[in-house]
Structure formats: structure tokens, C-alpha cells
C-alpha atoms as a PDB file:
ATOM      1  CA  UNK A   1       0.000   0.000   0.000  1.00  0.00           C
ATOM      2  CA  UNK A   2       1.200   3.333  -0.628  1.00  0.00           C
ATOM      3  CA  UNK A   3       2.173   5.345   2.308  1.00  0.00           C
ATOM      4  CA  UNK A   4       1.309   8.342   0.777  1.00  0.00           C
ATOM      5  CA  UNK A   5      -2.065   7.835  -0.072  1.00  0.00           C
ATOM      6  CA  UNK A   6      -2.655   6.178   3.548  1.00  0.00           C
ATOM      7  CA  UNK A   7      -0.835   9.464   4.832  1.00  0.00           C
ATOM      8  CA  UNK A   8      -3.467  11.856   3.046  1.00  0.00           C
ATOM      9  CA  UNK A   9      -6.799   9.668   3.753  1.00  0.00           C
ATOM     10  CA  UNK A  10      -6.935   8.698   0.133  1.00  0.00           C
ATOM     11  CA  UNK A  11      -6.202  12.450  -1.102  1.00  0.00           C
ATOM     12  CA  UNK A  12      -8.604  13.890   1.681  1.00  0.00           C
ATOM     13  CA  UNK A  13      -4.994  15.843   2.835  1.00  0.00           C
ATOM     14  CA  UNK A  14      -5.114  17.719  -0.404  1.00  0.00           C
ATOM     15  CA  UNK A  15      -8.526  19.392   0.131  1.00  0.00           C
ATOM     16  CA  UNK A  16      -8.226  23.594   0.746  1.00  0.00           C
ATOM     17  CA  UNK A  17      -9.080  24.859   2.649  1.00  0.00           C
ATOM     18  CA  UNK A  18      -7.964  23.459   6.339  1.00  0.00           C
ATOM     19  CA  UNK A  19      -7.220  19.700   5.435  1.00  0.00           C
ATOM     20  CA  UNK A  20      -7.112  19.194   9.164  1.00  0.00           C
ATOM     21  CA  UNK A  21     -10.386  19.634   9.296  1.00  0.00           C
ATOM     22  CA  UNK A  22     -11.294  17.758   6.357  1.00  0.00           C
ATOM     23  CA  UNK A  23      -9.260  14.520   7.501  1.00  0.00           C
ATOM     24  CA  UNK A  24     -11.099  14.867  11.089  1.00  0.00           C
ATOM     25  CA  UNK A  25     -14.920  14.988   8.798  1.00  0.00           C
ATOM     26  CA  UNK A  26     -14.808  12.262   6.994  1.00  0.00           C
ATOM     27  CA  UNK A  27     -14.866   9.993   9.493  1.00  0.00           C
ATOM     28  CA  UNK A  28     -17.986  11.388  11.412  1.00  0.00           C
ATOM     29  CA  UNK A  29     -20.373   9.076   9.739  1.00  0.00           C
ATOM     30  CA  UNK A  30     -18.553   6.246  11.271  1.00  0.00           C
ATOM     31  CA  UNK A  31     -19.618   7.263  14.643  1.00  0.00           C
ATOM     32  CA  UNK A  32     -23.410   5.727  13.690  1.00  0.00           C
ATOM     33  CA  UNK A  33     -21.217   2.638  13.898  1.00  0.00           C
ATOM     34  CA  UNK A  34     -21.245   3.064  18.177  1.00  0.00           C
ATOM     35  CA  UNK A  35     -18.483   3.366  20.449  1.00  0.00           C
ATOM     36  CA  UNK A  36     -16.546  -0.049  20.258  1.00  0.00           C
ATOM     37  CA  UNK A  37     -15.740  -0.048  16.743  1.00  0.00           C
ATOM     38  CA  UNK A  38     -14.934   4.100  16.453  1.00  0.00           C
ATOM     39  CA  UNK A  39     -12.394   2.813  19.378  1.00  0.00           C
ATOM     40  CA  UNK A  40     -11.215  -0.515  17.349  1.00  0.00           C
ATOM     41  CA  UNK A  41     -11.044   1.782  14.029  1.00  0.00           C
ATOM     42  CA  UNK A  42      -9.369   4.634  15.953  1.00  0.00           C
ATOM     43  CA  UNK A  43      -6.664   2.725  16.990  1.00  0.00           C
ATOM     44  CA  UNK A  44      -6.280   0.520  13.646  1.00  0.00           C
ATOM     45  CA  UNK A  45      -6.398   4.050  11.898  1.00  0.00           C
ATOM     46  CA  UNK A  46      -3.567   4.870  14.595  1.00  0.00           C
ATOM     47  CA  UNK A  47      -1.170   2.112  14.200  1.00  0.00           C
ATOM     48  CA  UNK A  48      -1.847   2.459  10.475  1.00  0.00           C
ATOM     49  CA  UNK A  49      -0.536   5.925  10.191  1.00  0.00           C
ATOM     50  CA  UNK A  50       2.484   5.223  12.138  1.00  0.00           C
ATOM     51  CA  UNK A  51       3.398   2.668   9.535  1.00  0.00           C
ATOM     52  CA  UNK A  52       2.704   5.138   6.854  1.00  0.00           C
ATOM     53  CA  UNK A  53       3.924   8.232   8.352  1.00  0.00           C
ATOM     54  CA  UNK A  54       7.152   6.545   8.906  1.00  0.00           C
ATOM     55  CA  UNK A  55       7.720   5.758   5.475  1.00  0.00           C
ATOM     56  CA  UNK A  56       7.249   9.030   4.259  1.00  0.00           C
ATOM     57  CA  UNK A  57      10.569  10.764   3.468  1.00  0.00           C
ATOM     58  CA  UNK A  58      11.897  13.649   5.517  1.00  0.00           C
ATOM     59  CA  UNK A  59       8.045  14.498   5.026  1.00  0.00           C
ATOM     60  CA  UNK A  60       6.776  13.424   8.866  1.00  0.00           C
ATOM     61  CA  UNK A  61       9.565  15.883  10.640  1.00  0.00           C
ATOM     62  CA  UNK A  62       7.719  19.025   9.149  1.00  0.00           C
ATOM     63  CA  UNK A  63       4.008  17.432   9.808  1.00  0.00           C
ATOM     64  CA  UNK A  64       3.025  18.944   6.993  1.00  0.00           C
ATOM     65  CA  UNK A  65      -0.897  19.699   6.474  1.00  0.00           C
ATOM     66  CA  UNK A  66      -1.962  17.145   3.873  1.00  0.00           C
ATOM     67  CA  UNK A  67      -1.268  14.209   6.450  1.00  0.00           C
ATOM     68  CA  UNK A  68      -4.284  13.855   7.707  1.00  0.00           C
ATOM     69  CA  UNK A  69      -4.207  10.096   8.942  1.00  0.00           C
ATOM     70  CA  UNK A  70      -3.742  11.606  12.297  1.00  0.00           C
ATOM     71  CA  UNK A  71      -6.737  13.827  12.495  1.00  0.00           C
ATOM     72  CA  UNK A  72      -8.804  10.950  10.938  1.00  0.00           C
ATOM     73  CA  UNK A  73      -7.358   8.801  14.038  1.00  0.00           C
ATOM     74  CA  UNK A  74      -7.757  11.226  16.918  1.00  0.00           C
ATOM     75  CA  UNK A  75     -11.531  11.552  15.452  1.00  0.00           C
ATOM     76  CA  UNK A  76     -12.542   8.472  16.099  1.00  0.00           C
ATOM     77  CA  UNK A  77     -11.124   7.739  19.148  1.00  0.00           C
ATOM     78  CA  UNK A  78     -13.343  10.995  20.314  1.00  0.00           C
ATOM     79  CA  UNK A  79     -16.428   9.393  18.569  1.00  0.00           C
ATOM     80  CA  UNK A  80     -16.028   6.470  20.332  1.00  0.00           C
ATOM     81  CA  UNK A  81     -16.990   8.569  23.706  1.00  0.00           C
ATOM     82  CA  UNK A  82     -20.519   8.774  22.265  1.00  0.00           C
ATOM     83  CA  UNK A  83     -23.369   6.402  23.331  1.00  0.00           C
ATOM     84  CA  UNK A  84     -24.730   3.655  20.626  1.00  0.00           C
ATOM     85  CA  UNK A  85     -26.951   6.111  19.072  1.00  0.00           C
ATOM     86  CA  UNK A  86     -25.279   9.418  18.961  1.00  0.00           C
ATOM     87  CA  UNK A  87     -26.927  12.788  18.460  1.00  0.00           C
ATOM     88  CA  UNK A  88     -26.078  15.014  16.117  1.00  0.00           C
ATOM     89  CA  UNK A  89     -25.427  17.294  18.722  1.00  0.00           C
ATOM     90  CA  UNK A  90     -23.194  14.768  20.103  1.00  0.00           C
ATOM     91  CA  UNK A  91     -21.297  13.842  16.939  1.00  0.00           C
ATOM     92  CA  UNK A  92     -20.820  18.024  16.431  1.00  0.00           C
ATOM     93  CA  UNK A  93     -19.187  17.934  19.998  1.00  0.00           C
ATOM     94  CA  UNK A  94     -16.722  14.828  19.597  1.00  0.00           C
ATOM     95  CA  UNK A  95     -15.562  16.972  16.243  1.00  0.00           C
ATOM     96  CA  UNK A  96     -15.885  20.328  18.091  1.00  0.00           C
ATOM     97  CA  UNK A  97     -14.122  19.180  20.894  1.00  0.00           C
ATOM     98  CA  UNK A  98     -11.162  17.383  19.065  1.00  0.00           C
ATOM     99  CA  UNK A  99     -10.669  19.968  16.651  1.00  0.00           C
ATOM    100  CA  UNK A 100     -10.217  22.314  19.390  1.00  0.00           C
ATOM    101  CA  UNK A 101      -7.432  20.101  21.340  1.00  0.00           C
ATOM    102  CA  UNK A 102      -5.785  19.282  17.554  1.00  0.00           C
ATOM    103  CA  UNK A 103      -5.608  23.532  17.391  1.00  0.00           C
ATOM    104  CA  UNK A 104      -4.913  25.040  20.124  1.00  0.00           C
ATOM    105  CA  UNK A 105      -2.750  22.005  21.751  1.00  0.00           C
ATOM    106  CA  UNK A 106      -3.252  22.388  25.470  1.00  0.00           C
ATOM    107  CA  UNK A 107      -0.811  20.969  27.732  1.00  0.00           C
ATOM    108  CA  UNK A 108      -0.418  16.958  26.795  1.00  0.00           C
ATOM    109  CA  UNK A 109      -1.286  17.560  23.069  1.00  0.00           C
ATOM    110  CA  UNK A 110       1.679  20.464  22.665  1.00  0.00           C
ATOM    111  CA  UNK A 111       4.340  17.943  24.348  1.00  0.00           C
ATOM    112  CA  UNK A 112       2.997  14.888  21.970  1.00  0.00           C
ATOM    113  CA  UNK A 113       2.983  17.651  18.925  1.00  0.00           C
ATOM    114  CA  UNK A 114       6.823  18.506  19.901  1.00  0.00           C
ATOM    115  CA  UNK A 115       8.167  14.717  19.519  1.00  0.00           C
ATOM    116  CA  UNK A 116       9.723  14.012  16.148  1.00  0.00           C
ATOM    117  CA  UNK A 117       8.887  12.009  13.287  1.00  0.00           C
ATOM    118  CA  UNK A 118       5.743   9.857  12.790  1.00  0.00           C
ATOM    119  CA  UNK A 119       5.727  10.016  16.773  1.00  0.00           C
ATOM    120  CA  UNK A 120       5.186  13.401  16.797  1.00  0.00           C
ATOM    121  CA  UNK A 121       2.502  13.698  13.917  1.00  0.00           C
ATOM    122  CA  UNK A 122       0.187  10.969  15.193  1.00  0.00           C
ATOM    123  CA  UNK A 123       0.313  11.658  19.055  1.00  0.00           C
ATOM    124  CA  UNK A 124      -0.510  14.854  19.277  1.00  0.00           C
ATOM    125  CA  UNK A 125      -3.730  13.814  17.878  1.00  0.00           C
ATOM    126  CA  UNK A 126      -4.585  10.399  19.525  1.00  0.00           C
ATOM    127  CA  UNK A 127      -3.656  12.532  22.706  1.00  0.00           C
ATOM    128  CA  UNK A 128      -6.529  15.258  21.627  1.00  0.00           C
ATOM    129  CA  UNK A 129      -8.794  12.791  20.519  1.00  0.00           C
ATOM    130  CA  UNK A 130      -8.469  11.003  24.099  1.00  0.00           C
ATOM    131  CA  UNK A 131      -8.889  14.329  25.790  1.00  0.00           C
ATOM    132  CA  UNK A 132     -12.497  15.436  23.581  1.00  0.00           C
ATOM    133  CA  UNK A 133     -13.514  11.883  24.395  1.00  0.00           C
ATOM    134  CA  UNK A 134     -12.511  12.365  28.731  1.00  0.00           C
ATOM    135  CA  UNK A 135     -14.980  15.030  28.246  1.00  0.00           C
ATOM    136  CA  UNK A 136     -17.657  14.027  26.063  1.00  0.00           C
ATOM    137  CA  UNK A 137     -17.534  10.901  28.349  1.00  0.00           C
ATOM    138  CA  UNK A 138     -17.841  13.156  31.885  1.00  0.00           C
ATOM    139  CA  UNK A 139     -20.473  15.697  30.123  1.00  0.00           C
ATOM    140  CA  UNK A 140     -23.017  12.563  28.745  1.00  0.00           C
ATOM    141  CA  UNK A 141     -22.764  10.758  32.435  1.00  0.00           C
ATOM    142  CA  UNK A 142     -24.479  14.335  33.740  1.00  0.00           C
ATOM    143  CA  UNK A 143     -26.523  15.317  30.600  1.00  0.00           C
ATOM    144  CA  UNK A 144     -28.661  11.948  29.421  1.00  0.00           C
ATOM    145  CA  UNK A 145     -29.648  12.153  26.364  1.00  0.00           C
ATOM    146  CA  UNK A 146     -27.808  15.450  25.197  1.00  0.00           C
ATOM    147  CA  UNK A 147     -25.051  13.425  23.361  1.00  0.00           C
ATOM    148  CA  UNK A 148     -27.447  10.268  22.152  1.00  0.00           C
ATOM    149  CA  UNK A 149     -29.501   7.180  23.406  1.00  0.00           C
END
């Protein structure tokens, strides 16, 4: 398979603008799949992109934006915080959420983001993606309902 294309989501990484935000999109529709396999896909997706990412040349040290296998990871393990039957209100949070941890990179996510290599470029991501999901996961257990069934 051809890192590359793995690397960009199948050319997703190549979308203007923000391909970021692209690569964290097109997995939303998986979260009608429920929780256990957004997790199981999140960290396939995970372990995928390290393989890829790490067979890029030189590319991985400068994260540059069309790798988006990292955003499509961190997504899902977000989405996987959401009950069986997610909302749509719920799905918009998981991608609100880890789009806002991907960003701004608050204190875990900045120190994954400043490792090197294909260590650096999928961390920072699986470590926002966990973060959305600790919330989403403490705000559904005192809102019912809000996020899904």
C-alpha cells in the first residue's frame, strides 16, 4: 500500500481549505457505527498511520498539512466517547471538541505535537482525541440524552 495515499486519507490531505479539518470529517459518519468499533477503528487508523507516516521521506519531521491520517485517528477515538446512538449534537461535539485540542494544543497535546517524526505527527492527535472523548464521556454521564440514546 502506498504510504502516501494512507498518509493523506486517500487524497482527503489535499482538500483547501484546512485539510485538518477535512481529515477529522470524513470519518464522522462512522460514529453511527457506536463506540466499540470508532475505538477498534481509531486505533487501527492509529497504528496504520504510524506505519505510513514513517515511510514518508523527511516528510513526517515538518508534519506537513496534507497528512491527515492523524486527524482521521484522533476523530474516532473521540467518537467512540458517544453512546450507541449518537446525536447530532453529540457527533458536532466529539468533532468540536477534538478539533479544538488538535488547534490550540493544550498541555499533553503540545508535548505529543513537539516529539519528532511519525511520533510526533500521530500523538498529538490520539492525545486530543483522548482528551475530547474524557470530556464528552464526563459531560453525557451528567446530561442523558444530550449526546445520544
Amino acid at each position: 500500500m502506498n504510504p502516501r495515499l494512507i498518509a493523506s486519507v486517500f487524497g482527503i490531505g489535499h482538500l483547501r481549505p484546512a485539510p485538518g479539518t477535512w481529515g477529522s470529517a470524513v470519518v464522522l459518519p462512522l460514529a453511527l457505527l457506536g463506540p466499540l468499533p470508532c475505538l477498534v477503528l481509531g486505533l487501527l487508523v492509529l497504528l496504520i498511520g504510524f506505519w505510513a507516516v514513517g515511510r514518508l521521506p523527511g516528510d513526517a519531521e515538518a508534519d506537513p498539512g496534507w497528512i491527515v491520517v492523524d486527524e482521521a485517528a484522533g476523530q474516532l477515538l473521540a467518537l467512540a466517547a458517544l453512546p450507541a446512538h449518537p446525536s447530532l449534537l453529540g457527533i458536532a461535539a466529539a468533532f468540536l471538541l477534538f478539533r479544538a485540542f488538535d488547534i490550540l494544543k493544550p498541555g499533553p497535546v503540545g508535548w505529543a505535537d513537539r516529539q519528532h517524526g511519525a511520533l510526533g505527527v500521530m500523538l498529538d492527535d490520539a492525545v486530543a482525541g483522548v482528551l475530547a472523548a474524557l470530556l464528552l464521556l464526563g459531560f453525557g454521564l451528567w446530561q442523558p440524552g444530550v449526546l445520544g440514546q
